[in-house]
PDB file of N, CA and C in Angstrom:
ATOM      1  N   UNK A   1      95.293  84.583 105.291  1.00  0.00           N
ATOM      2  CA  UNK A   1      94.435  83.414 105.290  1.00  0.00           C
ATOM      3  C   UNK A   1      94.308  82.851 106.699  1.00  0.00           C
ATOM      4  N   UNK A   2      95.288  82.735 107.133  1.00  0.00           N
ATOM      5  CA  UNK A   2      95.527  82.155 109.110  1.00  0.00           C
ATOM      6  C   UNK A   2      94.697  82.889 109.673  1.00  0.00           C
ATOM      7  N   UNK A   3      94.676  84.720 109.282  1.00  0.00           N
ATOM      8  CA  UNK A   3      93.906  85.379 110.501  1.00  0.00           C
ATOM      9  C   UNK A   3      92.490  85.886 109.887  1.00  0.00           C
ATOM     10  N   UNK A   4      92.322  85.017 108.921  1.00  0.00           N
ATOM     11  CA  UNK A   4      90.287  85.026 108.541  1.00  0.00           C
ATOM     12  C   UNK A   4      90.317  83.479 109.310  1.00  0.00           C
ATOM     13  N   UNK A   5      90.628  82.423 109.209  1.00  0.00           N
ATOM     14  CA  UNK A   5      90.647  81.466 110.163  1.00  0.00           C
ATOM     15  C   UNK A   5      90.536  81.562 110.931  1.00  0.00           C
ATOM     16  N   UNK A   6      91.223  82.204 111.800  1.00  0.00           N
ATOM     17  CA  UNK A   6      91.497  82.144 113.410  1.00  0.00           C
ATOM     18  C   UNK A   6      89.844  83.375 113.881  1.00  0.00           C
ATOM     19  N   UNK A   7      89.897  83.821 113.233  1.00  0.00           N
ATOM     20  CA  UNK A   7      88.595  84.817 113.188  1.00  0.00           C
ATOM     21  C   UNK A   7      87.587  84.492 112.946  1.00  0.00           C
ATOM     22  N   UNK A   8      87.308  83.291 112.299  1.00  0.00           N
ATOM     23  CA  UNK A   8      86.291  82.558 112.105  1.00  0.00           C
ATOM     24  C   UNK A   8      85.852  81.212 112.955  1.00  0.00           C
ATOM     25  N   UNK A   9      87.180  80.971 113.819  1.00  0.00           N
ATOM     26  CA  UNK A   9      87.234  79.772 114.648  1.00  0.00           C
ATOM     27  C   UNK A   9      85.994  80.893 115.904  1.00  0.00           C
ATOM     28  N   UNK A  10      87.158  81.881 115.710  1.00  0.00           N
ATOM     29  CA  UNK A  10      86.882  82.543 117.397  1.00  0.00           C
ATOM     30  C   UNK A  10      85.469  82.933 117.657  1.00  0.00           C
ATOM     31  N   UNK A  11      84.292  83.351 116.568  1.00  0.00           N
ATOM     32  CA  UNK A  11      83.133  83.929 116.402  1.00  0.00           C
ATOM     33  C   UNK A  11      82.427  82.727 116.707  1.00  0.00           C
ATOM     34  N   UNK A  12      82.784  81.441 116.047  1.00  0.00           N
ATOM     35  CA  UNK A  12      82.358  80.058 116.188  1.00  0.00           C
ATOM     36  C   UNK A  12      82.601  79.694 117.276  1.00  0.00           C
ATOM     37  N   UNK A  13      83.400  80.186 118.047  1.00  0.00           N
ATOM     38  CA  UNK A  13      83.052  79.574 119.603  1.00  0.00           C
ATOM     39  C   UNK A  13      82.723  80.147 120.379  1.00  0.00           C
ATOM     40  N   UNK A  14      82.522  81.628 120.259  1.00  0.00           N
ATOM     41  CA  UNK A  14      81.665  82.105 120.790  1.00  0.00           C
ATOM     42  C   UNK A  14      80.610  82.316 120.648  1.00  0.00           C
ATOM     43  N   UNK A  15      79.520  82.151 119.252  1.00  0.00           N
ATOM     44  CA  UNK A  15      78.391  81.672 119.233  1.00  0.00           C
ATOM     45  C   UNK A  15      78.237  80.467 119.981  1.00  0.00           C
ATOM     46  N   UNK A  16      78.962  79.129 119.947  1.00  0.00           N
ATOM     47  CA  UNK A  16      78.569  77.860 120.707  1.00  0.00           C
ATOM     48  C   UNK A  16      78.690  78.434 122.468  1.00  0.00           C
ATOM     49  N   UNK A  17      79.415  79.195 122.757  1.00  0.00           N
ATOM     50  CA  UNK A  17      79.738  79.681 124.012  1.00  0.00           C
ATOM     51  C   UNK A  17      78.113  80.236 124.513  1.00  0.00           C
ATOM     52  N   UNK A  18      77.892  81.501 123.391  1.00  0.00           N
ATOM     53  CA  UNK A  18      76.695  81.849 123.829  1.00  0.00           C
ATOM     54  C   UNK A  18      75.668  80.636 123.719  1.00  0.00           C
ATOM     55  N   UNK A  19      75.385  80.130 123.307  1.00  0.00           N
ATOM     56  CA  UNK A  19      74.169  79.064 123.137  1.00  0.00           C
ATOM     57  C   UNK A  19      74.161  78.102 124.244  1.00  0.00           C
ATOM     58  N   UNK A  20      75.376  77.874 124.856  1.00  0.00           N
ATOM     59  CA  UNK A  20      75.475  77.126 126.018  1.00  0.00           C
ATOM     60  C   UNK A  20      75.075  77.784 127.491  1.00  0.00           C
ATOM     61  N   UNK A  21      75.257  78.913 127.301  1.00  0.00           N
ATOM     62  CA  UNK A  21      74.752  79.643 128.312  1.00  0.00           C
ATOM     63  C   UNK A  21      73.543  80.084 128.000  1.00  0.00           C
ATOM     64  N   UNK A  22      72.866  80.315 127.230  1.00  0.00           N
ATOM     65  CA  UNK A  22      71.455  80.713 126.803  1.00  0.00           C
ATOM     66  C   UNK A  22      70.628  79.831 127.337  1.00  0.00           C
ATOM     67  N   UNK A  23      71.293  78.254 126.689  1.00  0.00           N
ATOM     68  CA  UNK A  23      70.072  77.531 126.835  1.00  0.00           C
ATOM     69  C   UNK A  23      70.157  76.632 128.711  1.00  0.00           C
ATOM     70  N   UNK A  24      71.291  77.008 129.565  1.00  0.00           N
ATOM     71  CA  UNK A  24      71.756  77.118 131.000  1.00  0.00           C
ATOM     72  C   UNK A  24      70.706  78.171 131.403  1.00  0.00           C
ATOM     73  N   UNK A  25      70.566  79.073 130.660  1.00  0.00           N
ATOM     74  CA  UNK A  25      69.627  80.359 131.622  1.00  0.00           C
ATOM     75  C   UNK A  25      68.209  79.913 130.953  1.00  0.00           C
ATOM     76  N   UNK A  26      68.098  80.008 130.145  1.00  0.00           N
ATOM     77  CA  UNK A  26      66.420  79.953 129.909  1.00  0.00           C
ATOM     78  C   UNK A  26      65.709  78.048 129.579  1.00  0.00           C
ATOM     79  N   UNK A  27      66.531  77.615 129.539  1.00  0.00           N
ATOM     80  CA  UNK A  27      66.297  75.922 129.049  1.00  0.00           C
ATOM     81  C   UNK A  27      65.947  75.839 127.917  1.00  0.00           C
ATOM     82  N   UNK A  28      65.048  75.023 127.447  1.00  0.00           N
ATOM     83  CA  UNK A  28      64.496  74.782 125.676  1.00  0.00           C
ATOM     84  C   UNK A  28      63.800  76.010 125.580  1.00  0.00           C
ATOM     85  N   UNK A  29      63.499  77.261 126.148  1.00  0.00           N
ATOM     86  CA  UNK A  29      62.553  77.938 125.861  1.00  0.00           C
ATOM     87  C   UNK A  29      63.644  79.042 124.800  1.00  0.00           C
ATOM     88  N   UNK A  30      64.628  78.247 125.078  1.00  0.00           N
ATOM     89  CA  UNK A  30      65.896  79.180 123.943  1.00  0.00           C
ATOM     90  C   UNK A  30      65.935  78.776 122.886  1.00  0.00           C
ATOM     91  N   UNK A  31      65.419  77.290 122.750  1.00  0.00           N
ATOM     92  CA  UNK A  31      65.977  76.884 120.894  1.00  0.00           C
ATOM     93  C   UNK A  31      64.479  77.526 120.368  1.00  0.00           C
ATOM     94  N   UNK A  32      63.603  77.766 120.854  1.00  0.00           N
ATOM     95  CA  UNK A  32      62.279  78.584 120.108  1.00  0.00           C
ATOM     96  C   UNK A  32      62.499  79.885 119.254  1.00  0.00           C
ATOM     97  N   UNK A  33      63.912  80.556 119.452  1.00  0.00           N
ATOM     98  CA  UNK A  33      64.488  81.543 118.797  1.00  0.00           C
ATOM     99  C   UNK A  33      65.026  80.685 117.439  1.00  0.00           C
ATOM    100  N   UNK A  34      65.171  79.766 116.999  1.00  0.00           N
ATOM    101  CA  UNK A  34      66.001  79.031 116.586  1.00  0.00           C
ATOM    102  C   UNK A  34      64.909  78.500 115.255  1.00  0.00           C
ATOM    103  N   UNK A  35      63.629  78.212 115.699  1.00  0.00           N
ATOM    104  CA  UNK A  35      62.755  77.639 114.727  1.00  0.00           C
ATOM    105  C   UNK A  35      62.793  78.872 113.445  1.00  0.00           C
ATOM    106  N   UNK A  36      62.667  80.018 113.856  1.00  0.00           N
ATOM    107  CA  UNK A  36      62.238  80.894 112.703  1.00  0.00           C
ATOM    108  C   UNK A  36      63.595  80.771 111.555  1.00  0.00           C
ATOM    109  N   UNK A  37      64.644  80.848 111.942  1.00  0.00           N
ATOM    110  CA  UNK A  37      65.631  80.525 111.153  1.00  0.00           C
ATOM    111  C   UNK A  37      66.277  79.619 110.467  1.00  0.00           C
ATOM    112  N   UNK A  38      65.613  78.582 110.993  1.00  0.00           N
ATOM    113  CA  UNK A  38      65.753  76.999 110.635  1.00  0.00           C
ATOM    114  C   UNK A  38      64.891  77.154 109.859  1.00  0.00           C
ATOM    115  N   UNK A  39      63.757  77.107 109.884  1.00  0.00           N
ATOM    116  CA  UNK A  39      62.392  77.030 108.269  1.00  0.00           C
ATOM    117  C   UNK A  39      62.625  77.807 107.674  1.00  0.00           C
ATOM    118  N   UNK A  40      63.592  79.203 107.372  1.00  0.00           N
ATOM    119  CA  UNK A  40      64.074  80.050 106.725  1.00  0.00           C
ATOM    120  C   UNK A  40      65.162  78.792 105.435  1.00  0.00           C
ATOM    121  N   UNK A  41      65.779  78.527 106.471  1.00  0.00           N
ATOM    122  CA  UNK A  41      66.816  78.082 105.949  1.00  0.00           C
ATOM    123  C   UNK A  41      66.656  76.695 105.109  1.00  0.00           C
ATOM    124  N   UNK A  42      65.171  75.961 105.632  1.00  0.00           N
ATOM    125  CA  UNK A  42      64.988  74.914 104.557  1.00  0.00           C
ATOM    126  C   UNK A  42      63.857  75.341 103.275  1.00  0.00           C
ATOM    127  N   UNK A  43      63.621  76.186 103.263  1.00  0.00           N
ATOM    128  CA  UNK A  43      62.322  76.881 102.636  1.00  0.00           C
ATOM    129  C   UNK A  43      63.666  77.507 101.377  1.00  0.00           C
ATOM    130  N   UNK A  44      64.802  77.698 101.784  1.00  0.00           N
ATOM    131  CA  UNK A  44      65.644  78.155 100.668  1.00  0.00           C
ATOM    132  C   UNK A  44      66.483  76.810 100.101  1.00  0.00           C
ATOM    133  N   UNK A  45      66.504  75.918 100.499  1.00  0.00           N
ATOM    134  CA  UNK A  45      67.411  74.836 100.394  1.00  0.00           C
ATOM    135  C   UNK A  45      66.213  74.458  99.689  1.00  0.00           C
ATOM    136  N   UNK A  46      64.851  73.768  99.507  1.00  0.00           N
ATOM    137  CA  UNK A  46      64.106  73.630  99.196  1.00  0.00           C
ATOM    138  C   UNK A  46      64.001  74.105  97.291  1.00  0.00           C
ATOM    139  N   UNK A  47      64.301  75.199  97.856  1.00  0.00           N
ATOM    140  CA  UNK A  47      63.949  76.492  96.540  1.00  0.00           C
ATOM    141  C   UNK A  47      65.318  76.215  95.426  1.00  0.00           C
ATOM    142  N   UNK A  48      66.010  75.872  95.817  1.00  0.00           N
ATOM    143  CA  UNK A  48      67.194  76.235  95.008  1.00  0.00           C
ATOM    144  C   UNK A  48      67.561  75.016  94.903  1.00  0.00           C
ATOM    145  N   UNK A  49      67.567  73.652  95.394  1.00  0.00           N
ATOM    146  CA  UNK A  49      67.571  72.397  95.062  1.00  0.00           C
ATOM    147  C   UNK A  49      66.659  71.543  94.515  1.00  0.00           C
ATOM    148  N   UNK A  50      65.471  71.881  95.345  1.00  0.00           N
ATOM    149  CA  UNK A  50      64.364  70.359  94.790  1.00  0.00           C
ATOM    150  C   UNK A  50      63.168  71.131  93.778  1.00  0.00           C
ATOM    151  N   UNK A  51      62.978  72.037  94.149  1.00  0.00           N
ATOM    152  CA  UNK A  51      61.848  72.703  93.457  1.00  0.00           C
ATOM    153  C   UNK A  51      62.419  72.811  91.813  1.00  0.00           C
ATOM    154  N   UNK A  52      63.289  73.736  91.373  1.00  0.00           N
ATOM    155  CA  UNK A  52      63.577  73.655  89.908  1.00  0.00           C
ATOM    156  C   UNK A  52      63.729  72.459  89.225  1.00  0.00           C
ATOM    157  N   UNK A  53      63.845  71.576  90.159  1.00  0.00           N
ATOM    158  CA  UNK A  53      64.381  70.256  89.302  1.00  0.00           C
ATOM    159  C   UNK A  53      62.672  69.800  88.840  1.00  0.00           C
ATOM    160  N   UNK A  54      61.687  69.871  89.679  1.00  0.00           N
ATOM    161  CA  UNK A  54      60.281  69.415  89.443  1.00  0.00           C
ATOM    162  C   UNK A  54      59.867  70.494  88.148  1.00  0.00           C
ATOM    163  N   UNK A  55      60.220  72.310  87.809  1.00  0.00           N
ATOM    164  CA  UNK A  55      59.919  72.994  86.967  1.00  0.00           C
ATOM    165  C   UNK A  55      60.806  72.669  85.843  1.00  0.00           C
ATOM    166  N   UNK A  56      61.340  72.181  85.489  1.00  0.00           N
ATOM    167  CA  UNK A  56      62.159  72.077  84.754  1.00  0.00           C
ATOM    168  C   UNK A  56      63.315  73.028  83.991  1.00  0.00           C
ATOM    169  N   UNK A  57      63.990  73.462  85.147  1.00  0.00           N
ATOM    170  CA  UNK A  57      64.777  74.432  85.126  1.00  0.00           C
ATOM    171  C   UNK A  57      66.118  74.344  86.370  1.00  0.00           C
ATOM    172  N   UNK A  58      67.152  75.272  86.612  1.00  0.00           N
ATOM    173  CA  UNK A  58      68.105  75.400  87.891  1.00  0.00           C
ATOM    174  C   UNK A  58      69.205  74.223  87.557  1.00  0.00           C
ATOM    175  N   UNK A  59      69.947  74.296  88.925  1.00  0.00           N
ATOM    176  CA  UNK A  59      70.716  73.399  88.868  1.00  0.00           C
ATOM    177  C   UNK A  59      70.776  71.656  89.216  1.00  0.00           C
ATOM    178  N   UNK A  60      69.330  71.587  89.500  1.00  0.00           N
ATOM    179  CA  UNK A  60      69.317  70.081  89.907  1.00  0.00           C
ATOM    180  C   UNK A  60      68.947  69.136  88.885  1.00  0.00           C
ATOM    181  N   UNK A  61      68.542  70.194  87.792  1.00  0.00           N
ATOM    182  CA  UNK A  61      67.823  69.254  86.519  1.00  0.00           C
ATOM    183  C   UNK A  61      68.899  68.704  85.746  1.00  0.00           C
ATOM    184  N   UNK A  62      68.572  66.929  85.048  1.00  0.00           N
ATOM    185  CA  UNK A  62      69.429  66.795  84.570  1.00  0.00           C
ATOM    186  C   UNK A  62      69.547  67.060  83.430  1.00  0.00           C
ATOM    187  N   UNK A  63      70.675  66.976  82.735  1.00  0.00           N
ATOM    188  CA  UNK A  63      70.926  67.629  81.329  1.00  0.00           C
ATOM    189  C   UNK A  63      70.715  66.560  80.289  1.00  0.00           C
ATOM    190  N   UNK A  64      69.713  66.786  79.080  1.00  0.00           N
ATOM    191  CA  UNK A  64      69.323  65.835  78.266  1.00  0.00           C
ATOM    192  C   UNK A  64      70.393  66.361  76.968  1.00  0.00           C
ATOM    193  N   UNK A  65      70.939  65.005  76.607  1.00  0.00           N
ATOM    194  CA  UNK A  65      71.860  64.657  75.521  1.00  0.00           C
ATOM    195  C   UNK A  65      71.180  65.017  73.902  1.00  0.00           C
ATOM    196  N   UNK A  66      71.727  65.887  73.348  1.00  0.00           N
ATOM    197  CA  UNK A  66      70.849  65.731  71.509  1.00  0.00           C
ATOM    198  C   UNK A  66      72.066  65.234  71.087  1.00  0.00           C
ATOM    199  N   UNK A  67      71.531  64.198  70.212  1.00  0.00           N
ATOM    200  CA  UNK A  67      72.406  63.910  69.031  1.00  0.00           C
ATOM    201  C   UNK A  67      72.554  64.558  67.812  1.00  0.00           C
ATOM    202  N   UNK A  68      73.858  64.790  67.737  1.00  0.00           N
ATOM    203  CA  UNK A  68      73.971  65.629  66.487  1.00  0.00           C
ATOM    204  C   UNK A  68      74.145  64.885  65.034  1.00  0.00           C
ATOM    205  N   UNK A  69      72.999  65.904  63.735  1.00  0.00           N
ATOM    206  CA  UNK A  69      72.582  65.087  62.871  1.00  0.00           C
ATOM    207  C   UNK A  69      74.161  64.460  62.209  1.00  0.00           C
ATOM    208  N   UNK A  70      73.615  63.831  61.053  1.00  0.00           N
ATOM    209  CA  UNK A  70      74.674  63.291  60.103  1.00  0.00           C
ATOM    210  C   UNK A  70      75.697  64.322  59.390  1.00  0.00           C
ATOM    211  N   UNK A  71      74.619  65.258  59.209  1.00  0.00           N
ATOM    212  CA  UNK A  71      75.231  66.948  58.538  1.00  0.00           C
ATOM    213  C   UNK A  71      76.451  67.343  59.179  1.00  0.00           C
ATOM    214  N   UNK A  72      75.929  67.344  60.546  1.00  0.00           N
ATOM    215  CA  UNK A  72      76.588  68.017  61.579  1.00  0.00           C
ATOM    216  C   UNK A  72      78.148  67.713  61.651  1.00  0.00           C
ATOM    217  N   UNK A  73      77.598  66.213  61.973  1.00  0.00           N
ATOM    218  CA  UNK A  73      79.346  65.187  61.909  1.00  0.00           C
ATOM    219  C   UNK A  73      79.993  65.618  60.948  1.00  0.00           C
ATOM    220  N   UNK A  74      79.696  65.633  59.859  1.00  0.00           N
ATOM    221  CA  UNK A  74      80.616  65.811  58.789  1.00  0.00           C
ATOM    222  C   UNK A  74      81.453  67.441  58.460  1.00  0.00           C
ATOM    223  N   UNK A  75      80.305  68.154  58.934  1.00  0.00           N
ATOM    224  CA  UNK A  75      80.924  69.570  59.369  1.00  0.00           C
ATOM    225  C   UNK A  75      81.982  69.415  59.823  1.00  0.00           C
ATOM    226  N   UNK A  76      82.080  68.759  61.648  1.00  0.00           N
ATOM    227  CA  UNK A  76      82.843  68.327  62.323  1.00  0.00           C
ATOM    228  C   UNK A  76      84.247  67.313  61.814  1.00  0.00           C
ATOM    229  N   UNK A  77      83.883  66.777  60.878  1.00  0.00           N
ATOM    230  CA  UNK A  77      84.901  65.926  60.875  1.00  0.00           C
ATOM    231  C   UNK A  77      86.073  66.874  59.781  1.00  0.00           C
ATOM    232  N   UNK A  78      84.932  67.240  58.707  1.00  0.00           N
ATOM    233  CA  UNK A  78      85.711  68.453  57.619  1.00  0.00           C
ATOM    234  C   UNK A  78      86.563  69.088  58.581  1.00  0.00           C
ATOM    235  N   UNK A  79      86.234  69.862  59.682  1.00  0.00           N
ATOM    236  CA  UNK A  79      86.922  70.741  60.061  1.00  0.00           C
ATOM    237  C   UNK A  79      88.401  70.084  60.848  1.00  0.00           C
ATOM    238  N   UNK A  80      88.304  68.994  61.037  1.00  0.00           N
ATOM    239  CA  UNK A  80      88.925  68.163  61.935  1.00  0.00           C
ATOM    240  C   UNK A  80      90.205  67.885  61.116  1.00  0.00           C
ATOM    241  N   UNK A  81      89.756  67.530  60.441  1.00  0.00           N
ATOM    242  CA  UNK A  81      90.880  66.989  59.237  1.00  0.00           C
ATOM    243  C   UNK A  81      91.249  67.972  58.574  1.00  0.00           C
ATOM    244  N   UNK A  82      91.128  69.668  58.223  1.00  0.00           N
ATOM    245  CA  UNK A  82      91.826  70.527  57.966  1.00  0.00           C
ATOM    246  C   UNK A  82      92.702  71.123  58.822  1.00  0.00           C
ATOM    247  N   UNK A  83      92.468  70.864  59.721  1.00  0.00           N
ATOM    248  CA  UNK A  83      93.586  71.928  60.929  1.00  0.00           C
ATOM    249  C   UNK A  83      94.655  70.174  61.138  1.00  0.00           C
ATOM    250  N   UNK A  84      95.756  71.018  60.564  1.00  0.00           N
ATOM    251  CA  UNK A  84      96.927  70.036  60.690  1.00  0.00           C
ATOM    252  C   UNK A  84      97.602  71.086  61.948  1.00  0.00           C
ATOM    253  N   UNK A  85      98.938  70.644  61.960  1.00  0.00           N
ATOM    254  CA  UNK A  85      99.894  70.954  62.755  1.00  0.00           C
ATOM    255  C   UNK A  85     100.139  72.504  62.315  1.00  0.00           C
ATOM    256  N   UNK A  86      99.873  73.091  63.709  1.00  0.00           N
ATOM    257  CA  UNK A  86      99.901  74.437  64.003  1.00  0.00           C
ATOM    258  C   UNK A  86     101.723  74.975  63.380  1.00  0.00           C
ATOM    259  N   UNK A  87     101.291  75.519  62.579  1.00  0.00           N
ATOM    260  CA  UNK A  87     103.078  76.663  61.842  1.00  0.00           C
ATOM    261  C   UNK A  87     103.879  77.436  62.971  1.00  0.00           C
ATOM    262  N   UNK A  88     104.943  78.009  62.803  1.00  0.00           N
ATOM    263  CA  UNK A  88     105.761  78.775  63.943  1.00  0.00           C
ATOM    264  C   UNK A  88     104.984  79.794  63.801  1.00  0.00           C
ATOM    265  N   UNK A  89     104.823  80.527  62.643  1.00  0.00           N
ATOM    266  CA  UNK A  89     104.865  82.199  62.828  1.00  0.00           C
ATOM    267  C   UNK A  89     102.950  81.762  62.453  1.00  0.00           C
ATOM    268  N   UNK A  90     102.801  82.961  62.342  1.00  0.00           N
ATOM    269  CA  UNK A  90     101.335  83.007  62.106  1.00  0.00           C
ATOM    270  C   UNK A  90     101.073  83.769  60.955  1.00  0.00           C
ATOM    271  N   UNK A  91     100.108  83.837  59.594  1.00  0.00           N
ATOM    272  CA  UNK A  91      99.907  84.476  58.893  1.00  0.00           C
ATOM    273  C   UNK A  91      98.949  85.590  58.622  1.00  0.00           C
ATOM    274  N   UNK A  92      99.530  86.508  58.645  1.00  0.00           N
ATOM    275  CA  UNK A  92      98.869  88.015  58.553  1.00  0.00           C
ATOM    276  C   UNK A  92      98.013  87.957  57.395  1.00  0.00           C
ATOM    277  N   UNK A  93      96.672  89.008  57.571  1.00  0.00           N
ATOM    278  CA  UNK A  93      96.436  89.248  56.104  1.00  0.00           C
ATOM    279  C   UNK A  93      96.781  91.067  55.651  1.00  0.00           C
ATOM    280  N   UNK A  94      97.866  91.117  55.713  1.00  0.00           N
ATOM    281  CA  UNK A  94      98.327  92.381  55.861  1.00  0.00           C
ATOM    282  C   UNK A  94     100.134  92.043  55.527  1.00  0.00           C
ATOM    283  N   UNK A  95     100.314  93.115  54.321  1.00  0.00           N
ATOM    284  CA  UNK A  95     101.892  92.919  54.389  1.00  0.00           C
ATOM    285  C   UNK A  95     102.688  94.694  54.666  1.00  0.00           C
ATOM    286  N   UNK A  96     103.959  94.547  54.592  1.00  0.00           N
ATOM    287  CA  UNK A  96     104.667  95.766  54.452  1.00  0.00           C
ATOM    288  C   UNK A  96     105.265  96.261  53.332  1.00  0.00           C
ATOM    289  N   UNK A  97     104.535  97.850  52.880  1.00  0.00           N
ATOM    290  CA  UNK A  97     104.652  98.289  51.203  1.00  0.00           C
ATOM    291  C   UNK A  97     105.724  98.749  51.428  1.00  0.00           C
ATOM    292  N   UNK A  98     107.078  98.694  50.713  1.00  0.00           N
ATOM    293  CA  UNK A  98     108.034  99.788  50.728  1.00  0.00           C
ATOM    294  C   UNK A  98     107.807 101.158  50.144  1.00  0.00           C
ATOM    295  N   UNK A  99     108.379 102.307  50.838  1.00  0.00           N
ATOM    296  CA  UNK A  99     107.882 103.249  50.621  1.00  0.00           C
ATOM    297  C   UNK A  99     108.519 103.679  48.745  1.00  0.00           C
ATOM    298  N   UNK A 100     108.107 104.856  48.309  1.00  0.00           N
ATOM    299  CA  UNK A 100     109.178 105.223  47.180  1.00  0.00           C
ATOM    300  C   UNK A 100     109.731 106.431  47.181  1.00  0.00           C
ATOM    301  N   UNK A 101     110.134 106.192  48.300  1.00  0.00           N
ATOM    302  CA  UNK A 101     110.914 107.605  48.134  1.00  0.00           C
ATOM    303  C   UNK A 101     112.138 107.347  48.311  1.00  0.00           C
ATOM    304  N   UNK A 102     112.758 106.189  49.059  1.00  0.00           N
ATOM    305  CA  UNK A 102     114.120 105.787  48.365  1.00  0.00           C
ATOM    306  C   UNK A 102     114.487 105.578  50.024  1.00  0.00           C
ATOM    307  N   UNK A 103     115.770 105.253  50.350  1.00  0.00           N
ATOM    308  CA  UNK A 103     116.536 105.712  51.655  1.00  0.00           C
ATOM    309  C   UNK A 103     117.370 106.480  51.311  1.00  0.00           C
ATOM    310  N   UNK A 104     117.531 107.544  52.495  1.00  0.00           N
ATOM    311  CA  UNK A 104     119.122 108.342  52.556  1.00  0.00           C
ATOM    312  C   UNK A 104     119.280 108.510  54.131  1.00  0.00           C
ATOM    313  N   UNK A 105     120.568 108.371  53.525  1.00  0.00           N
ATOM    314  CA  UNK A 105     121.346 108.485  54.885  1.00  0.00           C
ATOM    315  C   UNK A 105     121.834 109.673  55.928  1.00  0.00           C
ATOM    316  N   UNK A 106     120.972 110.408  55.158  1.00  0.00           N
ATOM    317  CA  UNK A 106     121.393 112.123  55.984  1.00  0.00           C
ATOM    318  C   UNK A 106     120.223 112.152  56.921  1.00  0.00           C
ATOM    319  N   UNK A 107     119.276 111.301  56.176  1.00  0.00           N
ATOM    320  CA  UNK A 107     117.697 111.454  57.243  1.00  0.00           C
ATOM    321  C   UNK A 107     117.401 110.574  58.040  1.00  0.00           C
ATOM    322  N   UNK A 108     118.701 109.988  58.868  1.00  0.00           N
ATOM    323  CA  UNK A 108     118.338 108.625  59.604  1.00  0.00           C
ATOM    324  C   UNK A 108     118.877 109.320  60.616  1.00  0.00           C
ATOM    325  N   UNK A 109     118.605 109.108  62.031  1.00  0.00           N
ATOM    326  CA  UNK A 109     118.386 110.130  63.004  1.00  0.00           C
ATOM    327  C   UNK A 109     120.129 109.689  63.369  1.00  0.00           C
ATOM    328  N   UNK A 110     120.226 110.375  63.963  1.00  0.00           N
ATOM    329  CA  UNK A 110     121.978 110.513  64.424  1.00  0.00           C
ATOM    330  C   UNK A 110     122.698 109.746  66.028  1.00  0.00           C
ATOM    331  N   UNK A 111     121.663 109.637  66.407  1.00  0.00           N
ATOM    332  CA  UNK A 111     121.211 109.086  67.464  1.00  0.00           C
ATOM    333  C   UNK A 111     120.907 107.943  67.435  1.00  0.00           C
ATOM    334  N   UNK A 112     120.538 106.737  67.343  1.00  0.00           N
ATOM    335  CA  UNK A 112     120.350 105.590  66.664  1.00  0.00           C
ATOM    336  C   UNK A 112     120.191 104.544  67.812  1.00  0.00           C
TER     337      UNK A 112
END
């Protein structure tokens, strides 16, 4: 984690490094590289924030509340009031048949 940090500090100052010298050698005629990526970058911020919220869709829209009918509640409440306090073991719907063929003791492995 320290050395994606420290790797991420270091790229970050050397982009600001380069930009300081860019715009030392060429003056403002350097941030003109800069426009195409900037309207890139609000043309997507745009898209994915403000626009769906006007279509009615994405993540900016807000979420409308339904009330659930009278039916519903009572579903809800039935179910509410049957589940008591959870048991230790849990109940199978499956049990264990004893066999009929009996036990013996000559056929129980020796090894045990």
């Amino acid at each position: 984690m320290i050395r994606h940090a420290l790797i991420f500090w270091i790229t970050t100052a050397l982009a600001v490094w380069g930009l300081v010298v860019d715009l030392m050698v060429r003056g403002i005629a350097a941030l003109s590289f800069f426009i195409f990526p900037l309207v890139l970058l609000a043309l997507l911020y745009y898209a994915y924030k403000v626009a769906p919220g006007r279509m009615g869709g994405g993540p900016g829209r807000p979420r409308t509340k339904i009330k659930p009918s009278a039916k519903t509640m009572s579903k809800v409440a039935g179910i509410r009031k049957t589940q008591g306090v959870p048991s230790k073991r849990k109940s199978y719907p499956f049990q264990v048949i004893e066999g009929s063929k009996g036990k013996n003791d000559d056929q129980l492995p020796k090894y045990h």
